[in-house]
N, C-alpha and C. Protein backbone atom coordinates (compact mmCIF):
# COMPACT_ATOMS: atom_id res chain seq x y z
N UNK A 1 -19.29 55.00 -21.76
CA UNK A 1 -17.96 54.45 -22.05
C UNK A 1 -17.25 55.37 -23.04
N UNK A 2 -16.01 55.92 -22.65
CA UNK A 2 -15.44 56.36 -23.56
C UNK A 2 -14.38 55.86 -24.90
N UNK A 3 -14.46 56.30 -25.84
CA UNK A 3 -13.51 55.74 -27.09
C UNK A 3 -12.54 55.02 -26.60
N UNK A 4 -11.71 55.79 -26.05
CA UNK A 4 -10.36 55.34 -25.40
C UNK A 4 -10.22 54.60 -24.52
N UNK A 5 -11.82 53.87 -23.94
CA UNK A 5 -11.21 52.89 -22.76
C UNK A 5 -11.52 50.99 -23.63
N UNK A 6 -10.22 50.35 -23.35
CA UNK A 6 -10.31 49.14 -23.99
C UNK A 6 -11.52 48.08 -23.19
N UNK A 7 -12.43 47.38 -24.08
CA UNK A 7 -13.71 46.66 -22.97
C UNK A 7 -13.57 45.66 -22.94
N UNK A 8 -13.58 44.78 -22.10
CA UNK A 8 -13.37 43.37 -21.27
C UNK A 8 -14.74 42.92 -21.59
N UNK A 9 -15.51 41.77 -22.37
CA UNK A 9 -17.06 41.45 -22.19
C UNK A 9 -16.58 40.20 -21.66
N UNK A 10 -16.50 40.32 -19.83
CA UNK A 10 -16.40 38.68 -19.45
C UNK A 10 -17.91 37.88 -18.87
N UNK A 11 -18.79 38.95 -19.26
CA UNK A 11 -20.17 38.24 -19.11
C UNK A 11 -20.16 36.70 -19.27
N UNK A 12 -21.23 35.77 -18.85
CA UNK A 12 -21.34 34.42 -18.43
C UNK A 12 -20.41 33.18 -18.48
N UNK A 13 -19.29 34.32 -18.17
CA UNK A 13 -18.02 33.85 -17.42
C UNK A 13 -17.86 33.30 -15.71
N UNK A 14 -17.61 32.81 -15.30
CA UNK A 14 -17.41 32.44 -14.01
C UNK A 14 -16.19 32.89 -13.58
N UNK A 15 -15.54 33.03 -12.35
CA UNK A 15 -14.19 33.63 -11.80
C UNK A 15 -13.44 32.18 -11.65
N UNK A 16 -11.82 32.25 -11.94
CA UNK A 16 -11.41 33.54 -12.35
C UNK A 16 -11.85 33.78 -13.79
N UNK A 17 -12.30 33.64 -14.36
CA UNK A 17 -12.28 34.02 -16.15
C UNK A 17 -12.11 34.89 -16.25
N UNK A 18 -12.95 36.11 -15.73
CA UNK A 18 -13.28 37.63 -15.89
C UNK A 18 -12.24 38.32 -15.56
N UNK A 19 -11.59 38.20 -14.12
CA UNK A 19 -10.32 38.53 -14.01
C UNK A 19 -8.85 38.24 -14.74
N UNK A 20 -8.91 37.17 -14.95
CA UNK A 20 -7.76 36.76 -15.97
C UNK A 20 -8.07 37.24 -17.20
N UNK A 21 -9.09 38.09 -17.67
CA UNK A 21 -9.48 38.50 -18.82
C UNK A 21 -9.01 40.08 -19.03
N UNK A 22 -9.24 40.25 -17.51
CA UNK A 22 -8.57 42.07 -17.34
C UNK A 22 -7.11 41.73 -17.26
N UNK A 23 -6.68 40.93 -16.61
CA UNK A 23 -4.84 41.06 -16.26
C UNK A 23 -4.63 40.35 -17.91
N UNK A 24 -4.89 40.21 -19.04
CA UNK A 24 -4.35 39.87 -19.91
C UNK A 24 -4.53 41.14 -21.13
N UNK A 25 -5.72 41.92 -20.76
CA UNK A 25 -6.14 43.09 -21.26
C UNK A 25 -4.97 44.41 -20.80
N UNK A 26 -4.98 43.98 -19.33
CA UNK A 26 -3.94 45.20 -18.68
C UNK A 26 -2.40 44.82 -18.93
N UNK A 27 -2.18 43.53 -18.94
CA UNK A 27 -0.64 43.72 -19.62
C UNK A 27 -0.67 43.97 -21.12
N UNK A 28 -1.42 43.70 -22.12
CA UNK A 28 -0.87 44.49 -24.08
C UNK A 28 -1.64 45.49 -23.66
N UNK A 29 -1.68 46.24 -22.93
CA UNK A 29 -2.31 47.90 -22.87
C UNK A 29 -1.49 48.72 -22.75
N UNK A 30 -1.04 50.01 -22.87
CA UNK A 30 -0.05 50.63 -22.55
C UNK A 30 -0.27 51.58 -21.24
N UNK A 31 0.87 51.96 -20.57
CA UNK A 31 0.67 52.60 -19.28
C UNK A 31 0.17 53.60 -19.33
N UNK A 32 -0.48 53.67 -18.15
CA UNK A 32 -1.81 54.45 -18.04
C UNK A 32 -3.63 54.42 -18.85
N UNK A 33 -3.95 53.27 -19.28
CA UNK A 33 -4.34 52.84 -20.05
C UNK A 33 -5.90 52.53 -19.28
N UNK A 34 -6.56 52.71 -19.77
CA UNK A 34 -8.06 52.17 -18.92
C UNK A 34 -9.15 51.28 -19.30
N UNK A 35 -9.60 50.30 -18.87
CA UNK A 35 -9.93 48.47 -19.23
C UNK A 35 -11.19 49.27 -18.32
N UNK A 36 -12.44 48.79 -19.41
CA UNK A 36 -13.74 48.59 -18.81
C UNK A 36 -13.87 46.94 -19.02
N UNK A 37 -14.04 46.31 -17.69
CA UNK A 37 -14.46 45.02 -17.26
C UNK A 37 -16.02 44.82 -17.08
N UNK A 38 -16.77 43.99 -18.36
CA UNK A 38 -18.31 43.79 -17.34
C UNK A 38 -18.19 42.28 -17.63
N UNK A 39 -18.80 42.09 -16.29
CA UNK A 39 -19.11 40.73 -15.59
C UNK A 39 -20.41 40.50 -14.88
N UNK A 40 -20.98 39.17 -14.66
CA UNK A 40 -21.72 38.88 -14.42
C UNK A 40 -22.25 37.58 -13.07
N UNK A 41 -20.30 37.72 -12.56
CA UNK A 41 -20.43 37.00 -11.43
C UNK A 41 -20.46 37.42 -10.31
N UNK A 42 -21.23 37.74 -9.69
CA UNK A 42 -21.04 38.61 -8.05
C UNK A 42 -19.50 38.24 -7.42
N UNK A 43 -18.67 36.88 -7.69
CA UNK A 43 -17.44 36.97 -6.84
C UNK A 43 -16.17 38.55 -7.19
N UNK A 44 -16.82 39.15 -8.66
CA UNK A 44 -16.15 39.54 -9.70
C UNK A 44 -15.59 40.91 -8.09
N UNK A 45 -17.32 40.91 -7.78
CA UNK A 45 -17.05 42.42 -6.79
C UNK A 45 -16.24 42.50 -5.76
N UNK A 46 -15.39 41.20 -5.27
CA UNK A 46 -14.22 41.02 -4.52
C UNK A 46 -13.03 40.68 -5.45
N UNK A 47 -12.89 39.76 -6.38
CA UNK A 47 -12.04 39.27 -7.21
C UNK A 47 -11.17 40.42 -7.87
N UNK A 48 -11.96 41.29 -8.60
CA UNK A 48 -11.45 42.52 -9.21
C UNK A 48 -10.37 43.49 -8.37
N UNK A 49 -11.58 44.19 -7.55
CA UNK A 49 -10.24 44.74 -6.53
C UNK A 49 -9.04 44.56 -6.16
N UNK A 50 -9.39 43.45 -5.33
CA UNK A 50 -7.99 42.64 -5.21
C UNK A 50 -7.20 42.31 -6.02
N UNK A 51 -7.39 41.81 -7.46
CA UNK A 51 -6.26 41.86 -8.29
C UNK A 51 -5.67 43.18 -8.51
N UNK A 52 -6.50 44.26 -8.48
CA UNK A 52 -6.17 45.38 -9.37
C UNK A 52 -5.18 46.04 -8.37
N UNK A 53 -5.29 45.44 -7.06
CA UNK A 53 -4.70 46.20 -6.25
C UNK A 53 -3.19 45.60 -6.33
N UNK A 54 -2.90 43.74 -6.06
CA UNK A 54 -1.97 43.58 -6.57
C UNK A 54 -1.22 43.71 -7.76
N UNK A 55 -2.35 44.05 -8.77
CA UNK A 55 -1.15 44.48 -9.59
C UNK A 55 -0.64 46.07 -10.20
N UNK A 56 -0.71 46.87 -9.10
CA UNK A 56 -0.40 48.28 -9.40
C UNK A 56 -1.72 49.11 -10.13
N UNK A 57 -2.67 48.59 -10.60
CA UNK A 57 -3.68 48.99 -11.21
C UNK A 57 -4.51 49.87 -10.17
N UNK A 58 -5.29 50.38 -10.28
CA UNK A 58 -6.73 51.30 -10.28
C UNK A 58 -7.63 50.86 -10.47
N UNK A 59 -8.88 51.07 -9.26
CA UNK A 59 -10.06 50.77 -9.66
C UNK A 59 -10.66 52.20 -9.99
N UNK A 60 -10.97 52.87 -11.05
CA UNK A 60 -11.53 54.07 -11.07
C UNK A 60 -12.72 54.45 -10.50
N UNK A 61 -13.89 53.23 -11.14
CA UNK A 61 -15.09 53.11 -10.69
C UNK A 61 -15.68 51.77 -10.44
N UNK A 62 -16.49 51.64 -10.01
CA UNK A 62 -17.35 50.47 -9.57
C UNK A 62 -18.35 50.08 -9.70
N UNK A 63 -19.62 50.23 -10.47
CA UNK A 63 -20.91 49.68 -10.48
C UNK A 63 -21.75 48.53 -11.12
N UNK A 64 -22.87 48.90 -11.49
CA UNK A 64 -23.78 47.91 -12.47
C UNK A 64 -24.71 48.83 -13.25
N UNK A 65 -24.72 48.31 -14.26
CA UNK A 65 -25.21 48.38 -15.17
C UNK A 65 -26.08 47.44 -16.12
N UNK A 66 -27.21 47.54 -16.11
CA UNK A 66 -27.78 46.24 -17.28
C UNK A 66 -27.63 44.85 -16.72
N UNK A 67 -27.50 44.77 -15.56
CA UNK A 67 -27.67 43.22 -14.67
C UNK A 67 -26.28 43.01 -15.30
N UNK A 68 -25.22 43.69 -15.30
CA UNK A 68 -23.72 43.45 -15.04
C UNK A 68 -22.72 44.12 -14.48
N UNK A 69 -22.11 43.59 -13.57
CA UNK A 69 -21.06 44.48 -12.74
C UNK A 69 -20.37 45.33 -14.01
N UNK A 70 -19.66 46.47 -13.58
CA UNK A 70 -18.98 47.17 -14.14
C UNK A 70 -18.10 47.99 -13.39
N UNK A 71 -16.53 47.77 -14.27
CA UNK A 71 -15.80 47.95 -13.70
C UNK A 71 -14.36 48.72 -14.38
N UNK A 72 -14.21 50.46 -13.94
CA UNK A 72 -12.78 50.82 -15.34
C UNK A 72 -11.87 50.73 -14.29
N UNK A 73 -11.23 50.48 -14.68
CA UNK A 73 -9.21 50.15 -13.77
C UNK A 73 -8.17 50.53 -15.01
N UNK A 74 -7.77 51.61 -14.54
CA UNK A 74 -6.42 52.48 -14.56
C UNK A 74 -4.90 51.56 -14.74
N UNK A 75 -4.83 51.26 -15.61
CA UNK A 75 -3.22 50.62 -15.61
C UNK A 75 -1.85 51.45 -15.31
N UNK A 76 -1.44 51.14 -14.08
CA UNK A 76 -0.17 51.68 -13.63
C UNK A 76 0.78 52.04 -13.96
């Protein structure tokens, strides 16, 4: 993880939590801005995308880590 990316811990969160946790992270962020999301709900690995896609965002990357999804998205 780098310095500069802001981190989302929506761990033993359920959806939406995790997502409404990034779209509240990605709007006080400034443009172009990059939100590491980890979560711990498998819906997260459809949920995410799809928001990020409606809302102009980026999914940069995608994986797991440490028995938690992980996820950086690019603010538009």
């Amino acid at each position: 993880m780098s310095s500069d990316e802001i981190l989302v811990d929506a761990r033993g969160h359920r959806c939406p939590v995790p997502t409404l946790r990034l779209r509240r992270a990605l709007e006080s962020a400034p443009a172009g801005a990059h939100v590491r999301l980890l979560a711990d709900d498998p819906l997260a690995r459809i949920d995410v995308p799809h928001f990020a896609a409606q809302a102009g965002a980026r999914v940069l990357e995608q994986g797991e880590s440490q028995g938690a999804l992980t996820f950086l998205v690019a603010k538009g």
